[in-house]
C-alpha atoms as a PDB file:
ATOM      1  CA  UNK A   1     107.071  74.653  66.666  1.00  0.00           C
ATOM      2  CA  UNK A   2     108.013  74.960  70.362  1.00  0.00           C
ATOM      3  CA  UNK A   3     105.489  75.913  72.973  1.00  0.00           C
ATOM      4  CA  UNK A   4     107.985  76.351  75.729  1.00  0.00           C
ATOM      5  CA  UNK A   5     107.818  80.029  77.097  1.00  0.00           C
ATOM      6  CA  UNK A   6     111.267  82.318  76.101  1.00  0.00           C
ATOM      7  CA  UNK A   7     111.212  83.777  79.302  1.00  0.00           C
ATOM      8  CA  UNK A   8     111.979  80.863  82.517  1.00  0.00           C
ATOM      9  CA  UNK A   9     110.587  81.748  86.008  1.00  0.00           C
ATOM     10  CA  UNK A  10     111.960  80.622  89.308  1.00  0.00           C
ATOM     11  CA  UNK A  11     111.342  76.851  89.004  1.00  0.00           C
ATOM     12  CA  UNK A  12     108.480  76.237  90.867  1.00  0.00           C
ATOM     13  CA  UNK A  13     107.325  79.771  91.373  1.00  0.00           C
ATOM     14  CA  UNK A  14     104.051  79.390  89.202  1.00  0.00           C
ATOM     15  CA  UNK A  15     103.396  75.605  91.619  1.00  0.00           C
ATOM     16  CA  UNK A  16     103.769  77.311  95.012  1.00  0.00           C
ATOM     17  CA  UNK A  17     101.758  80.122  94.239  1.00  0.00           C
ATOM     18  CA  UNK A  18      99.008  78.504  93.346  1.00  0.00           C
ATOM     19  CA  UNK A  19      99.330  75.875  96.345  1.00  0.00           C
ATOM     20  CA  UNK A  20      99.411  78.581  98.861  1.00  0.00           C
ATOM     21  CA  UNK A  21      96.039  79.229  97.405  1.00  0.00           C
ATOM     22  CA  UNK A  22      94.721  76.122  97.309  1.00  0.00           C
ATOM     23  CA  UNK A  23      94.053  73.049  99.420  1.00  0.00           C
ATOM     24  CA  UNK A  24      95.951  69.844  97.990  1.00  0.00           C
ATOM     25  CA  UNK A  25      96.853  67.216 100.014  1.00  0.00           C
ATOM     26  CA  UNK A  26      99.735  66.460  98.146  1.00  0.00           C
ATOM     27  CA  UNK A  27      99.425  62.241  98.031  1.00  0.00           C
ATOM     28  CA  UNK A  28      96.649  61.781  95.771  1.00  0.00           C
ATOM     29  CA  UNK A  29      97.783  59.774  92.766  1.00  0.00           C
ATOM     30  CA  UNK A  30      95.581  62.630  90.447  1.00  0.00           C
ATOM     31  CA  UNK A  31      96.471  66.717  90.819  1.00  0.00           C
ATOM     32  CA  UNK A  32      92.921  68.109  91.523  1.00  0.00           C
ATOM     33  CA  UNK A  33      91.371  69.265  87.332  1.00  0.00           C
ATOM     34  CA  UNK A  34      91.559  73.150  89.122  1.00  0.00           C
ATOM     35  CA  UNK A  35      95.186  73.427  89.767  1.00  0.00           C
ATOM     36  CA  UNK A  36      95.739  71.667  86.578  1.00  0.00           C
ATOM     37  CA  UNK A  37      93.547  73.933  84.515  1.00  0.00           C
ATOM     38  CA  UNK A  38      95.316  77.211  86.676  1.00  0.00           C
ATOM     39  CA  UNK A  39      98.603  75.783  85.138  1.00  0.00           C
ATOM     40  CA  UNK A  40      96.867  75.082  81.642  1.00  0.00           C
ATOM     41  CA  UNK A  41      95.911  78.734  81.619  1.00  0.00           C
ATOM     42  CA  UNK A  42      98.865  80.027  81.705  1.00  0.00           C
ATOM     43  CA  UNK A  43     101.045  77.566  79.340  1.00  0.00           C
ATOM     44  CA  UNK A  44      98.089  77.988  76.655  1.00  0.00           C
ATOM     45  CA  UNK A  45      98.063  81.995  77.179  1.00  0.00           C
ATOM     46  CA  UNK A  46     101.457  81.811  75.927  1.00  0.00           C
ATOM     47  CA  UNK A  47     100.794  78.479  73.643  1.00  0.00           C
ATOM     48  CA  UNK A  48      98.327  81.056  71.485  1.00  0.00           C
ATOM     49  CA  UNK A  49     100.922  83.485  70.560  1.00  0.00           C
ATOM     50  CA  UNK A  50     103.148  80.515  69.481  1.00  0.00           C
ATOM     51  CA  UNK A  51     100.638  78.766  67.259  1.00  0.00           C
ATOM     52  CA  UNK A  52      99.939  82.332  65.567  1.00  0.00           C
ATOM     53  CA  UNK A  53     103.013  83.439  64.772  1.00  0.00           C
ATOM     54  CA  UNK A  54     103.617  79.634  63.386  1.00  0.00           C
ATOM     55  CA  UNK A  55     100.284  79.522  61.293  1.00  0.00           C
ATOM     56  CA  UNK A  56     100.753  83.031  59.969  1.00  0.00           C
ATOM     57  CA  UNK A  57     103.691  82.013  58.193  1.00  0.00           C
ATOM     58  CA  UNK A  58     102.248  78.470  56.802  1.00  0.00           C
ATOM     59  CA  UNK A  59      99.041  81.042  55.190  1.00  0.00           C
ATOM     60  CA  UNK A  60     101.821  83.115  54.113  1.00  0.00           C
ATOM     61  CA  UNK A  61     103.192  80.452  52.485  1.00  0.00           C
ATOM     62  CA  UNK A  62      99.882  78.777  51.481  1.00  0.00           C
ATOM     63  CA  UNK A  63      98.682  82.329  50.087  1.00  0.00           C
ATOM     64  CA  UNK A  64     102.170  82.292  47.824  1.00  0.00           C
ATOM     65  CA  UNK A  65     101.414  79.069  46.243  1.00  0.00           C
ATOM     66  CA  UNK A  66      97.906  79.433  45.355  1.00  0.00           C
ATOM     67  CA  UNK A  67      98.810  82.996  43.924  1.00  0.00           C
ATOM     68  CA  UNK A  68     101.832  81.736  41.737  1.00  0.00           C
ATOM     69  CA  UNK A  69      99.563  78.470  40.419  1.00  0.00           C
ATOM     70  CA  UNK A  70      96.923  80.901  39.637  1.00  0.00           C
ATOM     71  CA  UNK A  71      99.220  83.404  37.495  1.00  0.00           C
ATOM     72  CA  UNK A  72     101.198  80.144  36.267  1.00  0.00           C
ATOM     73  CA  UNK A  73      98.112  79.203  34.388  1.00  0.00           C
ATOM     74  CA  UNK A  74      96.954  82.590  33.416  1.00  0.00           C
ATOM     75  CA  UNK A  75     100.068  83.919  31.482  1.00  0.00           C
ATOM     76  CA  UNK A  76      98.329  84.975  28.355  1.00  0.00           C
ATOM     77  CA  UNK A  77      95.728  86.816  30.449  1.00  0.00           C
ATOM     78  CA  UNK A  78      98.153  89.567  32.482  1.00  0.00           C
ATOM     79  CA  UNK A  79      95.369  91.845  33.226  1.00  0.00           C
ATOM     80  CA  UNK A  80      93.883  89.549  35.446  1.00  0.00           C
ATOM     81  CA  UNK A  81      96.657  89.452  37.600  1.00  0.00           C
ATOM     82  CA  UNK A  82      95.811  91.903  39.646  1.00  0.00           C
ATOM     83  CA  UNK A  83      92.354  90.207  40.366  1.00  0.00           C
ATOM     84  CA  UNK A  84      93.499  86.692  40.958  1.00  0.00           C
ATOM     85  CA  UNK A  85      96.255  87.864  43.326  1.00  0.00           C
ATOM     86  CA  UNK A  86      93.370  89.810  44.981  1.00  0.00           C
ATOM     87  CA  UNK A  87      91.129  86.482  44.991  1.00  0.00           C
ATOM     88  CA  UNK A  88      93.478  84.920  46.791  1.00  0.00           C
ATOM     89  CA  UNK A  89      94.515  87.182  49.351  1.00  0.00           C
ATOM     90  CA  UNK A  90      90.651  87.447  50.420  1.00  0.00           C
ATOM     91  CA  UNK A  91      90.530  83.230  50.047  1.00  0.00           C
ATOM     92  CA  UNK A  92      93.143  83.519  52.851  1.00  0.00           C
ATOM     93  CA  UNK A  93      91.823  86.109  54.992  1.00  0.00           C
ATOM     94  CA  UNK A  94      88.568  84.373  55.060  1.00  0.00           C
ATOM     95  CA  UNK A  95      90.569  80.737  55.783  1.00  0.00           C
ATOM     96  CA  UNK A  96      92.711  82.744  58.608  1.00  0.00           C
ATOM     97  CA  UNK A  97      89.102  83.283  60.555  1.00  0.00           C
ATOM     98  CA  UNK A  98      87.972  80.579  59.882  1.00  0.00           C
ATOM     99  CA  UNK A  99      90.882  78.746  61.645  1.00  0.00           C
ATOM    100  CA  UNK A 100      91.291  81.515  63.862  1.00  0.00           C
ATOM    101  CA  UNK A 101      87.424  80.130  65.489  1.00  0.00           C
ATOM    102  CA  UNK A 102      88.976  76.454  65.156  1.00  0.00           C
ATOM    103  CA  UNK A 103      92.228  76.987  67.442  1.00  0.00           C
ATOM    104  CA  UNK A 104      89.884  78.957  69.832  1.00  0.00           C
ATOM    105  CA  UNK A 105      87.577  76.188  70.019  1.00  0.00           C
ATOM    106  CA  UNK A 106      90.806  73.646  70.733  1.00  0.00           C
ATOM    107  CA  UNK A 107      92.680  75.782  73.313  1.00  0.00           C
ATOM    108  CA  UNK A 108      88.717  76.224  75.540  1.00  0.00           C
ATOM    109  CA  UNK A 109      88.596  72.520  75.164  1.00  0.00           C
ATOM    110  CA  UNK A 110      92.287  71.934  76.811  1.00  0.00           C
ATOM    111  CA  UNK A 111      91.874  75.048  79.320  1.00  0.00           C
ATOM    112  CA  UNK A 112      88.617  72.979  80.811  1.00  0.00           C
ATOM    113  CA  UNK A 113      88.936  69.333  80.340  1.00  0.00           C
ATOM    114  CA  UNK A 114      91.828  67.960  81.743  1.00  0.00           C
ATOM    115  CA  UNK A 115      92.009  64.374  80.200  1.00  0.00           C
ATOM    116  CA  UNK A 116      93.849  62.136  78.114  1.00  0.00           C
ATOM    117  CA  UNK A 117      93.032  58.365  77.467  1.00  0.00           C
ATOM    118  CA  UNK A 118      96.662  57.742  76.263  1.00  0.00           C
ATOM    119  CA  UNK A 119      98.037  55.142  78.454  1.00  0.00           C
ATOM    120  CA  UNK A 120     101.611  56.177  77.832  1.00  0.00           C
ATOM    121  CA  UNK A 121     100.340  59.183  79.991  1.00  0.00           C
ATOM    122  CA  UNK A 122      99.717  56.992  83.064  1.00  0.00           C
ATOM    123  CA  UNK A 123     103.016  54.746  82.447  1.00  0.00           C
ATOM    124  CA  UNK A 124     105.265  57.532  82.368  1.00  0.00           C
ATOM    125  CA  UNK A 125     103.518  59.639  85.033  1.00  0.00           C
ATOM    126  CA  UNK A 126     104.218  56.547  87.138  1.00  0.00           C
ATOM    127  CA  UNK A 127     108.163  56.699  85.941  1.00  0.00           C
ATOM    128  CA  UNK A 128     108.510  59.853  87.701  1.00  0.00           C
ATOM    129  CA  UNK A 129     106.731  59.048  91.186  1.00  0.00           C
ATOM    130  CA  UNK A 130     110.396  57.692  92.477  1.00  0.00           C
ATOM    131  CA  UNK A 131     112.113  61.418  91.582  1.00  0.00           C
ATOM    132  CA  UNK A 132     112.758  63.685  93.978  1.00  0.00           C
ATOM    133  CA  UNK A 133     114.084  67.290  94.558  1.00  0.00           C
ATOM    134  CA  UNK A 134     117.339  67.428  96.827  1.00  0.00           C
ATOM    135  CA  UNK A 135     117.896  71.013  98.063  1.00  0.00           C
ATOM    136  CA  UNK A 136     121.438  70.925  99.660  1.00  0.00           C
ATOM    137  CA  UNK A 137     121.107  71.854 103.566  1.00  0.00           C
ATOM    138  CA  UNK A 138     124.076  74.287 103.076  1.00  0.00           C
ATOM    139  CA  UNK A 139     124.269  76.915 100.741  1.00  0.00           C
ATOM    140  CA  UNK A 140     127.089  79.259 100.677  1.00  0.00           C
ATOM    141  CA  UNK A 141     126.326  82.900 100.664  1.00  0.00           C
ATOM    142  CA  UNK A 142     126.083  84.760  97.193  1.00  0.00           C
ATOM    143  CA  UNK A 143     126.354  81.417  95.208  1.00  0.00           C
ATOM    144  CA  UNK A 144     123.910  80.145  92.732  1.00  0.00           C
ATOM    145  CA  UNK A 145     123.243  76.725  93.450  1.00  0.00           C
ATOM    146  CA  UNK A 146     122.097  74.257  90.324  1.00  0.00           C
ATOM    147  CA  UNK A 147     120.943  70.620  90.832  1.00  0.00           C
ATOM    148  CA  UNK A 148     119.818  68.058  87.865  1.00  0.00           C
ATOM    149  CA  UNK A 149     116.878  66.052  87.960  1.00  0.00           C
ATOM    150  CA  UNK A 150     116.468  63.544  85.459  1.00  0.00           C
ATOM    151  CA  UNK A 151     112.821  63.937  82.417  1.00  0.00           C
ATOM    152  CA  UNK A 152     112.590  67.012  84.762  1.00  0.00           C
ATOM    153  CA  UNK A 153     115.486  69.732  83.861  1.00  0.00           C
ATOM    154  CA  UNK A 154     119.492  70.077  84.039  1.00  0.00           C
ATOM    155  CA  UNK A 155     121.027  72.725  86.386  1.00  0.00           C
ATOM    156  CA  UNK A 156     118.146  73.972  88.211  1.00  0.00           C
ATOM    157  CA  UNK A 157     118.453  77.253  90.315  1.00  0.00           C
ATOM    158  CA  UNK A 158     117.432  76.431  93.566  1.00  0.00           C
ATOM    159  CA  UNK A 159     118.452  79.010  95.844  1.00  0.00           C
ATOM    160  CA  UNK A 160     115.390  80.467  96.026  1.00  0.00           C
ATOM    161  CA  UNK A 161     113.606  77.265  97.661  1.00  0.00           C
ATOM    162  CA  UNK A 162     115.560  76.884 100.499  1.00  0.00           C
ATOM    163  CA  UNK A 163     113.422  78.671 102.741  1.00  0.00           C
ATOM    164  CA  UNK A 164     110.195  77.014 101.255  1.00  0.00           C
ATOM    165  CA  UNK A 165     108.812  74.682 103.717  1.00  0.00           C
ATOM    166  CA  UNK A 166     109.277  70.960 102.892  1.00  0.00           C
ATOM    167  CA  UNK A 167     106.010  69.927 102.494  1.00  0.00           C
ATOM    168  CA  UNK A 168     104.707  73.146 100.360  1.00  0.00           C
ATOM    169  CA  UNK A 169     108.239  71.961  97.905  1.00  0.00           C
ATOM    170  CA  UNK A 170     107.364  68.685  97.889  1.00  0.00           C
ATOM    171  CA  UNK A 171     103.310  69.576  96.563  1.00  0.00           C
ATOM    172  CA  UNK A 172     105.007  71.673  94.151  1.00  0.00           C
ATOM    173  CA  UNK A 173     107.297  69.285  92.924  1.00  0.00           C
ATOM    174  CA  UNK A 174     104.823  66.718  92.402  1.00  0.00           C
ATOM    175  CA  UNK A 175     102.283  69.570  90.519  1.00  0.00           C
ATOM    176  CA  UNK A 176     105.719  70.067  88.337  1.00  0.00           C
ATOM    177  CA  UNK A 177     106.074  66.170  87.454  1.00  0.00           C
ATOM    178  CA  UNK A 178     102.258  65.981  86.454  1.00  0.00           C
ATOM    179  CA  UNK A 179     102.125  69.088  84.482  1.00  0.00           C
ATOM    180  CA  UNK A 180     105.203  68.452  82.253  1.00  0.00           C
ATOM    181  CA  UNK A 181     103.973  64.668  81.223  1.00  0.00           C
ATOM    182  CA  UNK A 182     100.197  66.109  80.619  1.00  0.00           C
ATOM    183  CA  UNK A 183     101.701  68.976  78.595  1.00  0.00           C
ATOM    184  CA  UNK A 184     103.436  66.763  76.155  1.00  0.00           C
ATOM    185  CA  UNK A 185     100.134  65.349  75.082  1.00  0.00           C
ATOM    186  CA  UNK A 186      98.243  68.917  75.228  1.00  0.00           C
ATOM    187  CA  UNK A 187     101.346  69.723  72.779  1.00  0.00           C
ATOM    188  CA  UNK A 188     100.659  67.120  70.360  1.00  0.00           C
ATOM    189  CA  UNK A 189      97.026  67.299  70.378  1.00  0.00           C
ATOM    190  CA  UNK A 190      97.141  70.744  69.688  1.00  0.00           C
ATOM    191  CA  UNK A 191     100.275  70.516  66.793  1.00  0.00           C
ATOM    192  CA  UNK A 192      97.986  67.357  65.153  1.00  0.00           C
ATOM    193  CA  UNK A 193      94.687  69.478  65.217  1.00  0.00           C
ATOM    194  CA  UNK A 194      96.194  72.824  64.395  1.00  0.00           C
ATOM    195  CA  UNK A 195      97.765  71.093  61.176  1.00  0.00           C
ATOM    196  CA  UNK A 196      93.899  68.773  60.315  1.00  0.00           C
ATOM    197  CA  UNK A 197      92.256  72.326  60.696  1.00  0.00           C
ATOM    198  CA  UNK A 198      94.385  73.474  58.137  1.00  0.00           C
ATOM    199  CA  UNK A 199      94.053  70.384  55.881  1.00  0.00           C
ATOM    200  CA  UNK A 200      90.357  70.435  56.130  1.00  0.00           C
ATOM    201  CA  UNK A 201      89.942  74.314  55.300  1.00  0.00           C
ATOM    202  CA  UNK A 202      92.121  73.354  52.621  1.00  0.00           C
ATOM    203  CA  UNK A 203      90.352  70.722  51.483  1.00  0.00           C
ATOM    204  CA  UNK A 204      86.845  72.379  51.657  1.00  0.00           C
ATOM    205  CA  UNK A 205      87.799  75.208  49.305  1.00  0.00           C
ATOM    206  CA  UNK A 206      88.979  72.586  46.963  1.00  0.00           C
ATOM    207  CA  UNK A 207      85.614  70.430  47.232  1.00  0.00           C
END
């Protein structure tokens, strides 16, 4: 399951927006938990429709098991086919809102608390203090001009940040380097709990 949007902006277009709105200094080690929930918004807004369309298809799944194990043991007894396949549709439905309240509980909890006690967080957020964005001093007219930065991206468009002043890129940048190590951990947290949920609805019906 991949929680990276379809659709790319500008790189950096979401960063400098919300900078020119905002008062960041830039230097200090931790992005402010505002900007970082501003940029959590968004990435979870499209994070939701993901996880949907993903679960959907495990009930679906789920929903076809339980249905065939139920008829599977009830092969003398074809008249109540048509009830069992109608218990378990409404077992489903009812398991569907049930997790449907779980993943809204998860995604409020990442939208307002920005936190993770997983050092691997801190060690590779310090990995990526020493990259920078080089945005050549020439461009030619009508080109597109791509430049690679490595954990960050391959052939990045930058033609549109030439004219972005240097300190408002380098903010942005910086936003950009903490958001994509802190969304690798909102990613798994959210893929781990998404799947428990599941197991413990599961589980509960079973009990």
């Amino acid at each position: 399951m991949s929680l990276k949007p379809a659709e790319k902006k500008l790189f950096l277009q979401d960063e400098i927006e919300l900078l020119k709105d905002r008062n960041w200094p830039g230097s200090a080690k931790y992005v402010p938990a505002t900007i970082m929930n501003a940029l959590l918004s968004k990435k979870l807004a499209y994070a939701y429709g993901v996880i949907e369309e993903s679960i959907s298809n495990i009930w679906d799944y789920i929903e076809y098991v339980i249905v065939n194990v139920l008829l599977d043991h009830c092969q003398d007894c074809k008249q109540l086919h048509p009830y069992l396949q109608n218990v378990a549709t409404r077992l489903i439905e009812d398991l569907k809102i049930d997790f449907q309240k779980k993943l809204h509980e998860l995604l409020e909890l990442e939208k307002n608390f920005v936190f993770t006690c997983n050092e691997e967080y801190e060690r590779q957020l310090e990995g990526m203090k020493s990259l920078k964005l080089v945005i050549p001093k020439e461009l030619s007219a009508g080109g597109k001009h791509l430049v690679s930065v490595e954990g960050v991206g391959d052939e990045i468009c930058v033609d549109h940040l030439v004219l972005v002043a240097p300190e408002l890129l380098k903010k942005a940048f910086d936003l950009k380097k903490h958001m994509k190590i802190y969304w690798k951990f909102v990613v798994e947290r959210l893929v781990d709990n998404c799947a428990l949920s599941i197991f413990a609805l599961i589980n509960d019906v079973g009990a």
